[in-house]
PDB file of N, CA and C in Angstrom:
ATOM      1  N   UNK A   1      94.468 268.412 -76.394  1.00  0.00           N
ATOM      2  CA  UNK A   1      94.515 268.175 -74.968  1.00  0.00           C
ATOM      3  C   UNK A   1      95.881 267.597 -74.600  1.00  0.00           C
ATOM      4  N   UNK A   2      96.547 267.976 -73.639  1.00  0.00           N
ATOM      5  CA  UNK A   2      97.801 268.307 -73.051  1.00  0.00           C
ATOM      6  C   UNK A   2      97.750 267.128 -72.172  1.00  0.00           C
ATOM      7  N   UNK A   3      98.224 265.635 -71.563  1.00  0.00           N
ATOM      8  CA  UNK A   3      98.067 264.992 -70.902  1.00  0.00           C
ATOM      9  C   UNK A   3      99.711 264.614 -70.216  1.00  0.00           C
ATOM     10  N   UNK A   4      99.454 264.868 -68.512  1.00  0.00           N
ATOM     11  CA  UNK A   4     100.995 264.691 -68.321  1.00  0.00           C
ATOM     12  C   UNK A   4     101.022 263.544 -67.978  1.00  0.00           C
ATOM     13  N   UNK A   5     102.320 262.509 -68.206  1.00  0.00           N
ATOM     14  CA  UNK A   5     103.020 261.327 -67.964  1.00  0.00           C
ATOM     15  C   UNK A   5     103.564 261.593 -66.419  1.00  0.00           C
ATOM     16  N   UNK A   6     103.005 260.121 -65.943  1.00  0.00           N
ATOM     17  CA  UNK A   6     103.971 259.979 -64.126  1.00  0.00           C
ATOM     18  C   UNK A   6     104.690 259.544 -64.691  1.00  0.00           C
ATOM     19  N   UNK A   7     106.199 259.723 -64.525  1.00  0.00           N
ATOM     20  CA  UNK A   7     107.223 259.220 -64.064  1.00  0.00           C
ATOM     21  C   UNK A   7     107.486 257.221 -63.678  1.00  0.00           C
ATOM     22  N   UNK A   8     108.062 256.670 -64.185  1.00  0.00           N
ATOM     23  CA  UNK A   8     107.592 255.028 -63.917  1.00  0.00           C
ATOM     24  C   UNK A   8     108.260 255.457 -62.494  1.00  0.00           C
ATOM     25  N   UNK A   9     107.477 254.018 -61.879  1.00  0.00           N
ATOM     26  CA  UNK A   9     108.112 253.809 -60.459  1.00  0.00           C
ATOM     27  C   UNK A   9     109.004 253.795 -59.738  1.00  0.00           C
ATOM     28  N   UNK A  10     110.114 252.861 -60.688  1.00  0.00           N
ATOM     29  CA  UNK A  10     111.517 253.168 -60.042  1.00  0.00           C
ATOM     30  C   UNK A  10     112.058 254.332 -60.634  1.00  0.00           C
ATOM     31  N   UNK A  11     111.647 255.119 -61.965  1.00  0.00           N
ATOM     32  CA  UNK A  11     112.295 256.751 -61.583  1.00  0.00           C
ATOM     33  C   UNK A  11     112.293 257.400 -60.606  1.00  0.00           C
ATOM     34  N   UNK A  12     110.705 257.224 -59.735  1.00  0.00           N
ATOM     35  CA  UNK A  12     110.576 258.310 -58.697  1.00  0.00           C
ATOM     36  C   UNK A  12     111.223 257.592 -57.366  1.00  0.00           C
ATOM     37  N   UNK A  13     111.762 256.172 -57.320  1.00  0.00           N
ATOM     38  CA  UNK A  13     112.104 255.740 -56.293  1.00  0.00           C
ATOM     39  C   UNK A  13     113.357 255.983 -56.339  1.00  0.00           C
ATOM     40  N   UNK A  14     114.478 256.354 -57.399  1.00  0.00           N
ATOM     41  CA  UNK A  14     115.694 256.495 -57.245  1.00  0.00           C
ATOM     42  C   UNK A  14     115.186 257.738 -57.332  1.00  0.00           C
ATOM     43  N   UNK A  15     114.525 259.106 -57.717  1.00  0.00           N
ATOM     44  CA  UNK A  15     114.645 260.258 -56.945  1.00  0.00           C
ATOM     45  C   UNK A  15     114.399 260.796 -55.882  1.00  0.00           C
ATOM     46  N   UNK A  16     113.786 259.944 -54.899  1.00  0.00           N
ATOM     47  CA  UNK A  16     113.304 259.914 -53.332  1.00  0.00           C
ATOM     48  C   UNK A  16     114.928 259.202 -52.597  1.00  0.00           C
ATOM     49  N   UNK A  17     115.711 258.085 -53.171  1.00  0.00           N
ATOM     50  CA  UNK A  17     116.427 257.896 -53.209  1.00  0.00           C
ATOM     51  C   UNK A  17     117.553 258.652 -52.968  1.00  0.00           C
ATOM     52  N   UNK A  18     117.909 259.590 -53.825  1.00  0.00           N
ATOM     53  CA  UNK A  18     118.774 260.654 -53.699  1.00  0.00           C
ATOM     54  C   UNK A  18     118.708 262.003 -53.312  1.00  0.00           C
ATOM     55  N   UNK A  19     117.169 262.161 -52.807  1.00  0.00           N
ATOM     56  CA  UNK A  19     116.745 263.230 -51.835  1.00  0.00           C
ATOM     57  C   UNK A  19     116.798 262.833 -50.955  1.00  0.00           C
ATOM     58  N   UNK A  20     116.670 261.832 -50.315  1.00  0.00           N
ATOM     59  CA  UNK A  20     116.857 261.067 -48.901  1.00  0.00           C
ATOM     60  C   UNK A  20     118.704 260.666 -48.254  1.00  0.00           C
ATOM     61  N   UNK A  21     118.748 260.587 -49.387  1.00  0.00           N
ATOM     62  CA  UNK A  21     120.506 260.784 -49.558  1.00  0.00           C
ATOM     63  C   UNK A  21     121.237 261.815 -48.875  1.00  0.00           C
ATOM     64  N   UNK A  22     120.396 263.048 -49.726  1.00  0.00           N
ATOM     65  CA  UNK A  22     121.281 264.334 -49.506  1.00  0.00           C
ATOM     66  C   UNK A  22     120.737 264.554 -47.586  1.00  0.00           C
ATOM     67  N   UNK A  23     119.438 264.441 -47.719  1.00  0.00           N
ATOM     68  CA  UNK A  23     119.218 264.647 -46.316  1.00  0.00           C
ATOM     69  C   UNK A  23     120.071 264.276 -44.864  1.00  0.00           C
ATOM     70  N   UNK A  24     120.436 262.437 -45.443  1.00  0.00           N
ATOM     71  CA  UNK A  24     120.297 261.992 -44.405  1.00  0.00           C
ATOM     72  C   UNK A  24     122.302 262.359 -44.098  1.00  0.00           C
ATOM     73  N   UNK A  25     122.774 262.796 -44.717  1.00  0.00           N
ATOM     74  CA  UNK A  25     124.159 263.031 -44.658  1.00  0.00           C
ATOM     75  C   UNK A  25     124.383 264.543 -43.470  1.00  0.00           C
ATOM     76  N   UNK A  26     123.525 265.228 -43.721  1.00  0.00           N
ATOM     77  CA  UNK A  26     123.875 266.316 -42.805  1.00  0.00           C
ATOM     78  C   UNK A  26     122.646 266.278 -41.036  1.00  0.00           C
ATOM     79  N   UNK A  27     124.107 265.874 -40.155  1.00  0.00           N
ATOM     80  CA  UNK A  27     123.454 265.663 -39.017  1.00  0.00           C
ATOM     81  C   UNK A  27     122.843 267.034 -38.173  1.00  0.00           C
ATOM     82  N   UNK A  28     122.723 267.959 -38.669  1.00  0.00           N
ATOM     83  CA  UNK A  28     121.622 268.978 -38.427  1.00  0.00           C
ATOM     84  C   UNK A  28     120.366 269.017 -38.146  1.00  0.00           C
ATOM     85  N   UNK A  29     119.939 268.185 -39.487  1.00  0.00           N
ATOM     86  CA  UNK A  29     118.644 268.330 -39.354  1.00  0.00           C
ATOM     87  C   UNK A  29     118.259 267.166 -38.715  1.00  0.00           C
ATOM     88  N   UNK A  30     116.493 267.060 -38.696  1.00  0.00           N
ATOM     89  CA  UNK A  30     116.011 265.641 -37.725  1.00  0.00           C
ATOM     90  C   UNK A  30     115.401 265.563 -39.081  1.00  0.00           C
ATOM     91  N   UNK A  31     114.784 263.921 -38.886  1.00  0.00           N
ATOM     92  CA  UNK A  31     114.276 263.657 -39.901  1.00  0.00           C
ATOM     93  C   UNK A  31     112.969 262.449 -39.045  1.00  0.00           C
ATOM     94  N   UNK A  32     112.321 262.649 -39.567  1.00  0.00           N
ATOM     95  CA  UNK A  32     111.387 261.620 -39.337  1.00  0.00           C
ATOM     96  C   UNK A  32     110.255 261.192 -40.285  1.00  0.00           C
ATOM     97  N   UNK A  33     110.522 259.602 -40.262  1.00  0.00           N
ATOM     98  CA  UNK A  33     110.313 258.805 -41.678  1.00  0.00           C
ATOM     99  C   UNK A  33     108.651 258.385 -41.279  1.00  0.00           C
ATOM    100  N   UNK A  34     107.470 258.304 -42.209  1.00  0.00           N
ATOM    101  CA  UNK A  34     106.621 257.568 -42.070  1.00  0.00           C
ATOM    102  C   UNK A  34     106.631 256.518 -42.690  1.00  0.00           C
ATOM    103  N   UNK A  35     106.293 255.383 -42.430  1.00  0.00           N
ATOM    104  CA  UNK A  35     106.351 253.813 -43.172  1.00  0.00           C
ATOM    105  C   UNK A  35     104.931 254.217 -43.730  1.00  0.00           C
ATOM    106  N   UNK A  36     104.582 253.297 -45.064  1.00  0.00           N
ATOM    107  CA  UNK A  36     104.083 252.907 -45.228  1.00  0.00           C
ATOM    108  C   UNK A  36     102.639 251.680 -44.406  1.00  0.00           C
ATOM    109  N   UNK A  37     103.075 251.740 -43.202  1.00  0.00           N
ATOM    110  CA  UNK A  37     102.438 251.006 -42.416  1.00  0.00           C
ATOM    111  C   UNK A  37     101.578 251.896 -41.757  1.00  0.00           C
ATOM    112  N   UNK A  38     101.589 253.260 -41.897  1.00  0.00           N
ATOM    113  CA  UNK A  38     101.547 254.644 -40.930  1.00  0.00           C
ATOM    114  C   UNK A  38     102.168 254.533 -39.768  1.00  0.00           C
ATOM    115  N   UNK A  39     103.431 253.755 -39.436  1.00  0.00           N
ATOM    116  CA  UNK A  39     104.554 253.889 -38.391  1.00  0.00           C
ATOM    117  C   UNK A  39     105.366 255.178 -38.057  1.00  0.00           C
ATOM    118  N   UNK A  40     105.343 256.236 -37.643  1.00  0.00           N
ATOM    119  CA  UNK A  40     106.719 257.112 -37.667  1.00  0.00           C
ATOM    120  C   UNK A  40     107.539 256.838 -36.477  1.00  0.00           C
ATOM    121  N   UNK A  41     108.686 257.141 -37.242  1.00  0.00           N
ATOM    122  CA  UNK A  41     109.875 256.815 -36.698  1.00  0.00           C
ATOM    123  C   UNK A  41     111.113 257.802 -36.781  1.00  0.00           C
ATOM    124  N   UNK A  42     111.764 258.381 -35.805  1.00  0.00           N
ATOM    125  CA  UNK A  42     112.536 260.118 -36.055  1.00  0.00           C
ATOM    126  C   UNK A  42     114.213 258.854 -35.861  1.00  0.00           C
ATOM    127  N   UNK A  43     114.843 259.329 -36.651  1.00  0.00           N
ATOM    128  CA  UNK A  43     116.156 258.820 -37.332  1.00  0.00           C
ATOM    129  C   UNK A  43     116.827 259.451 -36.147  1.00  0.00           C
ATOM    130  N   UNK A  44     118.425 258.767 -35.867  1.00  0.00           N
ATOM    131  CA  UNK A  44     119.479 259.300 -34.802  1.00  0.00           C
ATOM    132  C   UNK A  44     120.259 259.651 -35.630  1.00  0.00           C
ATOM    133  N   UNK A  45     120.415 260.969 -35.268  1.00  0.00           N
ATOM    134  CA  UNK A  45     121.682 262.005 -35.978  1.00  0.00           C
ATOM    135  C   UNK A  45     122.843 260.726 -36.375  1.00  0.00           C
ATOM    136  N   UNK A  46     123.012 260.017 -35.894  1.00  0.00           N
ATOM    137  CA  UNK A  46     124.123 258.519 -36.369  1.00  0.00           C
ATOM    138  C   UNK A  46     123.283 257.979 -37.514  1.00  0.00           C
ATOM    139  N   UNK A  47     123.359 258.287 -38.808  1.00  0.00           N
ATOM    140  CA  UNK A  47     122.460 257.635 -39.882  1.00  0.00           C
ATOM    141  C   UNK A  47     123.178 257.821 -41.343  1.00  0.00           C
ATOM    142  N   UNK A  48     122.814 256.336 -41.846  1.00  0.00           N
ATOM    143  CA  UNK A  48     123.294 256.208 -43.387  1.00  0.00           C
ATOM    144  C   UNK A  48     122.658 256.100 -44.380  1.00  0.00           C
ATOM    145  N   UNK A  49     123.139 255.795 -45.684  1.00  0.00           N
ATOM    146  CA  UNK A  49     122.138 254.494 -46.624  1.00  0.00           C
ATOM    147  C   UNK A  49     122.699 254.000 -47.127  1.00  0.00           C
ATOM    148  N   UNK A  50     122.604 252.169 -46.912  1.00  0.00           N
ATOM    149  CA  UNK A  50     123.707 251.504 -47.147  1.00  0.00           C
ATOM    150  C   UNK A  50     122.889 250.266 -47.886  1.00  0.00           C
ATOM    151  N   UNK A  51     123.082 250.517 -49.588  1.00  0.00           N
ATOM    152  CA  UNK A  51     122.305 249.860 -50.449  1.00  0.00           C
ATOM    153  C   UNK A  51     120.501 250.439 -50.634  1.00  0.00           C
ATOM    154  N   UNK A  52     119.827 249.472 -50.011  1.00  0.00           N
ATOM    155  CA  UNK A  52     118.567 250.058 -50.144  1.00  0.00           C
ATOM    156  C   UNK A  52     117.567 250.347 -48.694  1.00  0.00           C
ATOM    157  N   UNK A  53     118.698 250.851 -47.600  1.00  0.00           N
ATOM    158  CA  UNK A  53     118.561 250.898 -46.292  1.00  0.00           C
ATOM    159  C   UNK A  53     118.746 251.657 -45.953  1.00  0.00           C
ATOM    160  N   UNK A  54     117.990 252.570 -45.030  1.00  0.00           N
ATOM    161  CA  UNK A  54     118.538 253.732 -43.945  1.00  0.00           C
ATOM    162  C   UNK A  54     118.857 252.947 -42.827  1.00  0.00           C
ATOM    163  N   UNK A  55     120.170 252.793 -42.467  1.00  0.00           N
ATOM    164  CA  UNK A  55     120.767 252.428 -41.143  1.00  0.00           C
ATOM    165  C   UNK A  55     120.717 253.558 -40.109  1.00  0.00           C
ATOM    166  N   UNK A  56     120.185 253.515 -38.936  1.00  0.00           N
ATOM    167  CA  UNK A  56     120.209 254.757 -38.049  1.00  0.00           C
ATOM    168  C   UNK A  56     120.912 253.969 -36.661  1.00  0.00           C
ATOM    169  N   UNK A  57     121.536 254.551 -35.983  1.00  0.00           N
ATOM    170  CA  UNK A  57     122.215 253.697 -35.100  1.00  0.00           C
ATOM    171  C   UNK A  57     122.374 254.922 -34.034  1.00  0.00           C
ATOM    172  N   UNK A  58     121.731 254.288 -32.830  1.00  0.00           N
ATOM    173  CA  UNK A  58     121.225 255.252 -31.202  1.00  0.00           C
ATOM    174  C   UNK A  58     122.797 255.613 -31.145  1.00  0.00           C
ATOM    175  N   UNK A  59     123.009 256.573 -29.663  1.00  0.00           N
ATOM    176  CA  UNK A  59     124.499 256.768 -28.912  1.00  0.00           C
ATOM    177  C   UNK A  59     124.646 255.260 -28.557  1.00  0.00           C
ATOM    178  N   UNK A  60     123.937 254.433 -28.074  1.00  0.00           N
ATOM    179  CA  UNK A  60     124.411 253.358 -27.349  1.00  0.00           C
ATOM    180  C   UNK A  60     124.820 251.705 -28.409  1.00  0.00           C
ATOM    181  N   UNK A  61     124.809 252.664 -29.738  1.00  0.00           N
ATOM    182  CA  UNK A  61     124.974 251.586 -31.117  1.00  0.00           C
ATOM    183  C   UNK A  61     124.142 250.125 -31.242  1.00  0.00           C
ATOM    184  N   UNK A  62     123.204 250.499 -30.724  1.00  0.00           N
ATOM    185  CA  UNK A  62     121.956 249.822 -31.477  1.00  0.00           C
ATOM    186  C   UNK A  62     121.448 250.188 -32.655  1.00  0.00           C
ATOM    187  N   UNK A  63     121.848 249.437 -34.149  1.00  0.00           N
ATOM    188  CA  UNK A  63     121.415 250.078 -35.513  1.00  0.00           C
ATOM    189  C   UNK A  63     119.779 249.371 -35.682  1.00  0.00           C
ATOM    190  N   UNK A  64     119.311 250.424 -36.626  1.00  0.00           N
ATOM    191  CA  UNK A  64     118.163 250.105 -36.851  1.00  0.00           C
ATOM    192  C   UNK A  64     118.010 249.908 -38.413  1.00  0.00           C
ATOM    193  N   UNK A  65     117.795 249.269 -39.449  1.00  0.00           N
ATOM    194  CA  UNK A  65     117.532 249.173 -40.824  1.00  0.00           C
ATOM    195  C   UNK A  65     116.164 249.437 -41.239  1.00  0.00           C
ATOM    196  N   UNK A  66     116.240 250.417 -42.286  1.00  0.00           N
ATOM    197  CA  UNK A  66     114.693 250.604 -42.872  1.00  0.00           C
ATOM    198  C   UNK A  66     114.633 250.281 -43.740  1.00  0.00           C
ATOM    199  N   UNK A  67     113.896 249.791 -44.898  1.00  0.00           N
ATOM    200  CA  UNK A  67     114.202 249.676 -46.247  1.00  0.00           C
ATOM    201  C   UNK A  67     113.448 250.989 -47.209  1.00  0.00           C
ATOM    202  N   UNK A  68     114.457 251.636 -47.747  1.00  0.00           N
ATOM    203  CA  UNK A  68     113.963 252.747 -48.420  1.00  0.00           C
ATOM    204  C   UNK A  68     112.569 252.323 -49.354  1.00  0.00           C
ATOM    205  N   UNK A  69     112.232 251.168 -49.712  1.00  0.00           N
ATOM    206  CA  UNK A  69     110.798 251.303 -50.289  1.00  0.00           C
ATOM    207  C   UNK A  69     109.463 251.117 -49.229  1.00  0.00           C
ATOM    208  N   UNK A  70     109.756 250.804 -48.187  1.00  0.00           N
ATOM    209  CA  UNK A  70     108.921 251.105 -46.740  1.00  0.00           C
ATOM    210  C   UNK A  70     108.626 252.307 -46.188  1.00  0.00           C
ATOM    211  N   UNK A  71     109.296 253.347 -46.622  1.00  0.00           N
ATOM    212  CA  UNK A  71     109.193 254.825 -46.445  1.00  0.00           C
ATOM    213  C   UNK A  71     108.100 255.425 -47.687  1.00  0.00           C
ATOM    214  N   UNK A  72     107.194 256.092 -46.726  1.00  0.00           N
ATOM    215  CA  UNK A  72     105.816 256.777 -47.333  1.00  0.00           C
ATOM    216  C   UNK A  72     106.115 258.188 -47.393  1.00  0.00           C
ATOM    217  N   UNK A  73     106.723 258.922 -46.421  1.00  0.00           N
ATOM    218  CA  UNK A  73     107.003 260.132 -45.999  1.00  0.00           C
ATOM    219  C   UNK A  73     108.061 260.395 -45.323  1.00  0.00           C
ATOM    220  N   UNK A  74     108.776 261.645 -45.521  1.00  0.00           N
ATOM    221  CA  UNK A  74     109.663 262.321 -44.793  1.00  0.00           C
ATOM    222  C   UNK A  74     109.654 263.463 -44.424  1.00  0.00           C
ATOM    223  N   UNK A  75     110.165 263.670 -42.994  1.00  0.00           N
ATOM    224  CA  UNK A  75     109.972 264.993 -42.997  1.00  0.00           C
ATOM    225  C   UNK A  75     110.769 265.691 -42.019  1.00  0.00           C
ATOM    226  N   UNK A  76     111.405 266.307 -42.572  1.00  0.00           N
ATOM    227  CA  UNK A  76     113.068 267.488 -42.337  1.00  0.00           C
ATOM    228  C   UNK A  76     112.483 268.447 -41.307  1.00  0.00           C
ATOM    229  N   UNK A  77     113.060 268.589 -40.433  1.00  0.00           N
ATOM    230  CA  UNK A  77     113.060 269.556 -39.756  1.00  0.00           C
ATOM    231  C   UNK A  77     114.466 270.036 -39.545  1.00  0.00           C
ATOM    232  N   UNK A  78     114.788 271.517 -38.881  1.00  0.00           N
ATOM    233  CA  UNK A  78     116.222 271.838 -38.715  1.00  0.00           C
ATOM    234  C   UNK A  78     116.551 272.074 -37.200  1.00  0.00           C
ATOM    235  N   UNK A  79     117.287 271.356 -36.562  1.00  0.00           N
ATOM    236  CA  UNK A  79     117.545 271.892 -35.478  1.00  0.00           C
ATOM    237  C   UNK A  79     118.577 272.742 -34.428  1.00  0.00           C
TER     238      UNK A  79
END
């Protein structure tokens, strides 16, 4: 019997990490994050990750900080 291994925790958090990475660099797409809280929240094309944070910051430069382990879901759309 064949039994598969998860991945430890922070493996899959630095590979959500660097998929969230690649995403959040091209202002094309929209993105909208679910928390862990079941909060969603759609990111402003103005967005980073700076340490263990998605910084998103409106036209009128109000930034917002998320902490990448508060994120449950993402989800790409192209616009």
């Amino acid at each position: 019997m064949h039994t598969t291994r998860k991945p430890p925790i922070a493996a899959s958090r630095n590979k959500f990490k660097k998929v969230l990475s690649q995403y959040v660099k091209h202002q094309g797409l929209d993105l909208e994050v679910t928390l862990k809280s079941g909060e969603r929240i759609t990111l402003s094309k103005m967005r980073k990750i700076e340490g263990e944070n998605v910084v998103s910051t409106t036209p009128r430069g109000v930034q917002s900080h998320l902490a990448i382990r508060d994120i449950q879901h993402l989800e790409v759309f192209v616009n």
